[in-house]
Protein backbone atom coordinates (compact mmCIF):
# COMPACT_ATOMS: atom_id res chain seq x y z
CA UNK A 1 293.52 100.70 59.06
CA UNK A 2 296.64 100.61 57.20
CA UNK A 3 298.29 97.80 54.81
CA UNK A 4 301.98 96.64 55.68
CA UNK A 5 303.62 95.86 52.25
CA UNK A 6 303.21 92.27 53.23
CA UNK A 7 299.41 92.14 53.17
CA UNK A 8 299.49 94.90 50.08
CA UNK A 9 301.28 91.68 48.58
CA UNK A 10 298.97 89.20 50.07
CA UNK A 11 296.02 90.46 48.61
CA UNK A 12 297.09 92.24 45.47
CA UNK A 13 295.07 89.75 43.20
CA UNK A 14 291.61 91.28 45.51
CA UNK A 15 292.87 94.70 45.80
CA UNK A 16 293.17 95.29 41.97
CA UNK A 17 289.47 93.64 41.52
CA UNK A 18 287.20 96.57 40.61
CA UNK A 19 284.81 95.10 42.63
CA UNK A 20 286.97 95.24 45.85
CA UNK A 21 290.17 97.22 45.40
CA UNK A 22 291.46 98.59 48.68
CA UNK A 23 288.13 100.00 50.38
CA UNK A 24 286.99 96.51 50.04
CA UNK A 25 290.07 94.89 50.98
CA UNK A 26 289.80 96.98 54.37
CA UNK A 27 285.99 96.19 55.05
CA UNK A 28 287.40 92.70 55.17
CA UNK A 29 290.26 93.20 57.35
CA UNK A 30 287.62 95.18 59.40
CA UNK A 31 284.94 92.78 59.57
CA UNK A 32 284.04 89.78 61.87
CA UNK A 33 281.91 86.33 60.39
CA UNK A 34 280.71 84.03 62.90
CA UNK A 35 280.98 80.36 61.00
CA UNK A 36 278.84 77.76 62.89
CA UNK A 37 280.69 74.14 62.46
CA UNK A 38 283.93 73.42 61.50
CA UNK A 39 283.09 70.46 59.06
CA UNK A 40 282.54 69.47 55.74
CA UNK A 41 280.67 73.51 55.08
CA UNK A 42 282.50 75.29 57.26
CA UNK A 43 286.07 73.71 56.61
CA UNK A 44 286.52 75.27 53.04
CA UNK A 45 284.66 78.52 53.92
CA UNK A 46 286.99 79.03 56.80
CA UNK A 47 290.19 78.11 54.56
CA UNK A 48 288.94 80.96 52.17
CA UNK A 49 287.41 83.72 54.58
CA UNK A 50 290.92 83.64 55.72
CA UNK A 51 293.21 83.35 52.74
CA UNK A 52 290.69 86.59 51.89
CA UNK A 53 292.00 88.67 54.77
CA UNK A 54 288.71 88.05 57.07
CA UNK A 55 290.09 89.86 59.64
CA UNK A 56 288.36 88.04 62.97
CA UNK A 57 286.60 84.57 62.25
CA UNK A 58 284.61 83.10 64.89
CA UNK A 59 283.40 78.85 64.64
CA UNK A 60 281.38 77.37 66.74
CA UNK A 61 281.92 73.54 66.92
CA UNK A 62 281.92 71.47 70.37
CA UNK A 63 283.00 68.29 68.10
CA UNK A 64 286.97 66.44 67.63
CA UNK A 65 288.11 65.85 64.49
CA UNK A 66 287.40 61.61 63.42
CA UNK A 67 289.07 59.85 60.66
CA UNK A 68 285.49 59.41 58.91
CA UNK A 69 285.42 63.21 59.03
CA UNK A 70 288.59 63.73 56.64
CA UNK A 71 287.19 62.92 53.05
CA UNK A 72 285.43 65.81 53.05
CA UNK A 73 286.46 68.12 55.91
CA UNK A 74 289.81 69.60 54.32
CA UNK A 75 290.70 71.96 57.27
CA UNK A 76 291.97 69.33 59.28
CA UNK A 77 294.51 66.72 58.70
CA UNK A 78 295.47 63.22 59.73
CA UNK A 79 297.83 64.33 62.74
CA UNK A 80 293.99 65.98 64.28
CA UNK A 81 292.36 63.25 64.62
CA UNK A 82 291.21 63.36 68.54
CA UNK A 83 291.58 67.21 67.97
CA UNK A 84 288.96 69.50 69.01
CA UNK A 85 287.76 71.48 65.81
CA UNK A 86 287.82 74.76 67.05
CA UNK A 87 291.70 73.93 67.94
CA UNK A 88 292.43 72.49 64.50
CA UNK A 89 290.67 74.80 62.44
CA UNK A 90 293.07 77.72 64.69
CA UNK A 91 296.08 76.01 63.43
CA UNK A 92 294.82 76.02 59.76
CA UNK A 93 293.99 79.73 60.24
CA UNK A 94 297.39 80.86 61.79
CA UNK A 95 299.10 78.87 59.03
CA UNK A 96 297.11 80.57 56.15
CA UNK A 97 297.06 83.96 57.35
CA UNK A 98 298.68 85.23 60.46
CA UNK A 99 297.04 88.90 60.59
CA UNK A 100 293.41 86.97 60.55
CA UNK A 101 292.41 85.91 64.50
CA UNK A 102 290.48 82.55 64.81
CA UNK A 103 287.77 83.34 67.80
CA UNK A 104 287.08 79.46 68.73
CA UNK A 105 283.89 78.80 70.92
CA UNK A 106 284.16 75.02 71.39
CA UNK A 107 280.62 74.78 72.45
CA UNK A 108 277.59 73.90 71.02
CA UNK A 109 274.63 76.51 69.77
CA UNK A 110 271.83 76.59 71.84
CA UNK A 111 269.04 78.75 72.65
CA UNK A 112 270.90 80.06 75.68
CA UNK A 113 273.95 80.93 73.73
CA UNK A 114 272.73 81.81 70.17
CA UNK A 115 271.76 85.08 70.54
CA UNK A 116 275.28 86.63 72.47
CA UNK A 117 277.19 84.55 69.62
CA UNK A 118 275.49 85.70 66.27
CA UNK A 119 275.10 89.30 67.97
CA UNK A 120 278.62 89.66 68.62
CA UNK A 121 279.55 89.15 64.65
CA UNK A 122 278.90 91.00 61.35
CA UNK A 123 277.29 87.97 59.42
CA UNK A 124 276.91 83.66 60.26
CA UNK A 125 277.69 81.64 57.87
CA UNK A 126 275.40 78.11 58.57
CA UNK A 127 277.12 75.17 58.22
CA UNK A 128 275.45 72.70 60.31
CA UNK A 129 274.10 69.58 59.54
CA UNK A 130 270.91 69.37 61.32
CA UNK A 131 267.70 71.51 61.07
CA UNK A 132 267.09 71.87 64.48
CA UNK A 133 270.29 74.21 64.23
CA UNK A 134 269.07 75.64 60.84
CA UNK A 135 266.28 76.88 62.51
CA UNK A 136 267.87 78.27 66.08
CA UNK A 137 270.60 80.26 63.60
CA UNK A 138 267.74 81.21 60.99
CA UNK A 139 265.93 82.79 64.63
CA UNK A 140 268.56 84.49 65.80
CA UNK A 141 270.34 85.74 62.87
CA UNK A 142 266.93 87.75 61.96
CA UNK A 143 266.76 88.67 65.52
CA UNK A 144 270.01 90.50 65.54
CA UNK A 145 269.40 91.42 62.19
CA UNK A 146 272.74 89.74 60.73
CA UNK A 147 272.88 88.56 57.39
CA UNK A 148 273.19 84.54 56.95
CA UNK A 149 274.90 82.60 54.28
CA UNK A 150 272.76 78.94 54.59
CA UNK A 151 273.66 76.19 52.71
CA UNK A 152 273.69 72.46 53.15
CA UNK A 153 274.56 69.22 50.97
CA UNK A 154 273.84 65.74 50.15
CA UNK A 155 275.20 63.52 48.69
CA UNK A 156 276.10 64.87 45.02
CA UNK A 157 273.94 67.54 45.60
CA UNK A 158 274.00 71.26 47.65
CA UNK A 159 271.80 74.50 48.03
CA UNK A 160 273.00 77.76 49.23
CA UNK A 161 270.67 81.32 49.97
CA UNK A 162 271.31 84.93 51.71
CA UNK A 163 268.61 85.62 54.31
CA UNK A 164 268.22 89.16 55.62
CA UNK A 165 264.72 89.04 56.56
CA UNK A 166 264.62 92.57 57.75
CA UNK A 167 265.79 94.23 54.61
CA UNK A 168 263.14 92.70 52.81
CA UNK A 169 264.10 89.16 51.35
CA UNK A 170 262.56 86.03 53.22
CA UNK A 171 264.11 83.47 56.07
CA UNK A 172 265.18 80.66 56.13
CA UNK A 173 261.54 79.29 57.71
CA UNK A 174 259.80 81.11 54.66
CA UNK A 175 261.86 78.68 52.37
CA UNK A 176 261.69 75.85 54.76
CA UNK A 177 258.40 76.02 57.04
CA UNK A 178 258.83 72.31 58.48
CA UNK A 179 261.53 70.02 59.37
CA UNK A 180 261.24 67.04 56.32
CA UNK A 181 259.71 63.64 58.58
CA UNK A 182 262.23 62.11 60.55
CA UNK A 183 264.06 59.59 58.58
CA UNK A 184 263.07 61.22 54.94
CA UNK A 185 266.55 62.97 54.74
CA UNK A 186 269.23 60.82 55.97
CA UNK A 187 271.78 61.94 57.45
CA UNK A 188 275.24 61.82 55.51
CA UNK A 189 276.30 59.08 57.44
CA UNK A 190 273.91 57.20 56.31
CA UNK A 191 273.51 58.08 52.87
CA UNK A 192 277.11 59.35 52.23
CA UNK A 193 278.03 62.59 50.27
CA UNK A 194 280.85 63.53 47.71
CA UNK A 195 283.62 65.15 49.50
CA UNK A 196 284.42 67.36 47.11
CA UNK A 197 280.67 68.67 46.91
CA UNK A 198 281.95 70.77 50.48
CA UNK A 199 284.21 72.05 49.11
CA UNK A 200 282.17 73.42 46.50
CA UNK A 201 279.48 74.58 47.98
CA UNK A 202 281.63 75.56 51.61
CA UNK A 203 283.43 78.19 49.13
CA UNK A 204 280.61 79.16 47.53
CA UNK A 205 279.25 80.64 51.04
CA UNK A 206 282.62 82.28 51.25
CA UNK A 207 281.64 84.19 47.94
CA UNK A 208 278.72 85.20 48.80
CA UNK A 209 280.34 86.73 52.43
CA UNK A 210 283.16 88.45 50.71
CA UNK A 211 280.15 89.86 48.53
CA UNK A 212 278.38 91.09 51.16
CA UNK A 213 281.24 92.33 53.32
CA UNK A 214 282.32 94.28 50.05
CA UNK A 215 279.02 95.35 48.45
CA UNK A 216 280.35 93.65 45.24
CA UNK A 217 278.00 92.25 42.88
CA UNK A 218 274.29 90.57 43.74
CA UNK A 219 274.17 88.19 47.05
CA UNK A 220 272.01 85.65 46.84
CA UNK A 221 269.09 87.37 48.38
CA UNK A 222 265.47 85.79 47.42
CA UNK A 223 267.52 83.39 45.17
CA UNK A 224 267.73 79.64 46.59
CA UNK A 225 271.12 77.90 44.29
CA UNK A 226 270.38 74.05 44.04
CA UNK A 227 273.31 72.41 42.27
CA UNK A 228 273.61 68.87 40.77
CA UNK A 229 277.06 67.82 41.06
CA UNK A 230 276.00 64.30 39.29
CA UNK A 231 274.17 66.11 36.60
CA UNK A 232 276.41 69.08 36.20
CA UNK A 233 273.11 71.31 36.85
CA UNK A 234 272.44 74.22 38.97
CA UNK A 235 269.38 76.28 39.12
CA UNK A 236 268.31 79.30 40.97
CA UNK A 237 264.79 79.30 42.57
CA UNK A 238 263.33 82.88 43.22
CA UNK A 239 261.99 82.31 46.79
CA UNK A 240 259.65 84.82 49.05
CA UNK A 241 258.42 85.81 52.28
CA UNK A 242 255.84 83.49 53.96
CA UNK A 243 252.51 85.63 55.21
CA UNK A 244 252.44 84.52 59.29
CA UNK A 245 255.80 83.44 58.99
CA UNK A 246 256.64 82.83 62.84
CA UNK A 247 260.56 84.11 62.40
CA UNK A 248 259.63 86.83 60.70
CA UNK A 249 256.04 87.37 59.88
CA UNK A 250 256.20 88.08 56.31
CA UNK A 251 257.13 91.69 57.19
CA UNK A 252 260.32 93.71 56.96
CA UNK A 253 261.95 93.96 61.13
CA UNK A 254 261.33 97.14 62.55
């Protein structure tokens, strides 16, 4: 899978990284990440898997772009407002990088869909905003045995992990056996969130997929980030498997 000289110039400032140089450069041409929602997460992690040379990006998002959406949710613009996601995030794509393909499935995950989705893609990025959809990805990402960037934010604060449940580390239901009450974490349109806390965090799951896609460096298996934008803290909690775990039963997938 050749360069033209116009990617060679494109992504000069990766391919001279030790850590990536051209082999690495050409796992990410060659490699496909499924990105589930297009909004305040998946917005800047989309915006970088591309500028990286990601070279097919899927996102799942069934949703249109609102004005309320915009403080925070930097792939789309103004003019999108009314704008189905998946067809504004395709514009932002094709105007970053044209030899990166935008795979848009304007649909919502569900059970009947999850599996086909995830399975058809290297690695899921989560960037939903519900745990009912936490836990459906978290299912069928170990399932298909594909790795999964998670990470979600509040207000001034986020929290990202790698889950590969089969190679060892724990799920996402080790970390998180139970959905909090209802009510106990609002929801961000209710207790708001820092715009720029997306972006943070959104290219912080792009990291830790180029890492992976690469082999560069340490992922963020078995390691959950929690940062404090407010505070200027982050901290790294070593997390395990979960004995009985239903996802993945404490045990490495056969």
């Amino acid at each position: 899978m050749a360069f033209s000289d116009e990617e060679l110039e494109r992504y000069a400032r990766h391919i001279v990284l030790h850590e990536i140089g051209g082999p690495g450069q050409q796992r990410l041409k060659a490699a496909r990440v499924l990105v589930i929602g297009a909004g305040g997460l998946g917005s800047p992690a989309i915006l970088y898997l591309a500028a990286a040379g990601v070279g097919t990006i899927g996102v799942v998002d069934d949703d249109a772009v609102s004005l309320s959406n915009l403080q925070r949710q930097v792939l789309h613009g103004t003019g999108d407002v009314g704008v189905p996601k998946v067809q504004s995030a395709d514009s932002a794509v094709a105007r970053i990088n044209p030899n990166v393909t935008l795979e848009p499935h304007a649909e919502r995950l569900d059970e009947t869909n999850a599996l086909a989705l995830i399975g058809a893609y290297d690695l899921v990025l989560d960037g939903s905003d519900n745990f009912d959809t936490r836990y459906l990805v978290n299912r069928a990402a170990a399932r298909m045995q594909k790795p999964l960037v998670f990470a979600a934010i509040g207000r001034w604060e986020g929290q990202i992990s790698v889950f590969r449940a089969w190679a060892g580390g724990p799920c996402y239901a080790c970390v998180f056996p139970e959905s909090p009450a209802p009510g106990l974490v609002p929801a961000c349109a209710e207790a708001g969130v820092l715009g720029a806390m997306a972006g943070v965090i959104g290219a912080m799951q792009a990291v830790e997929a180029v890492k992976l896609i690469t082999g560069a460096g340490a992922p963020l298996d078995g390691k959950l980030m929690l940062y404090d934008a407010l505070q200027a803290e982050t901290r790294i909690i070593r997390v395990k498997k979960r004995a009985g775990c239903p996802v993945c039963g404490g045990e490495a997938a056969e």
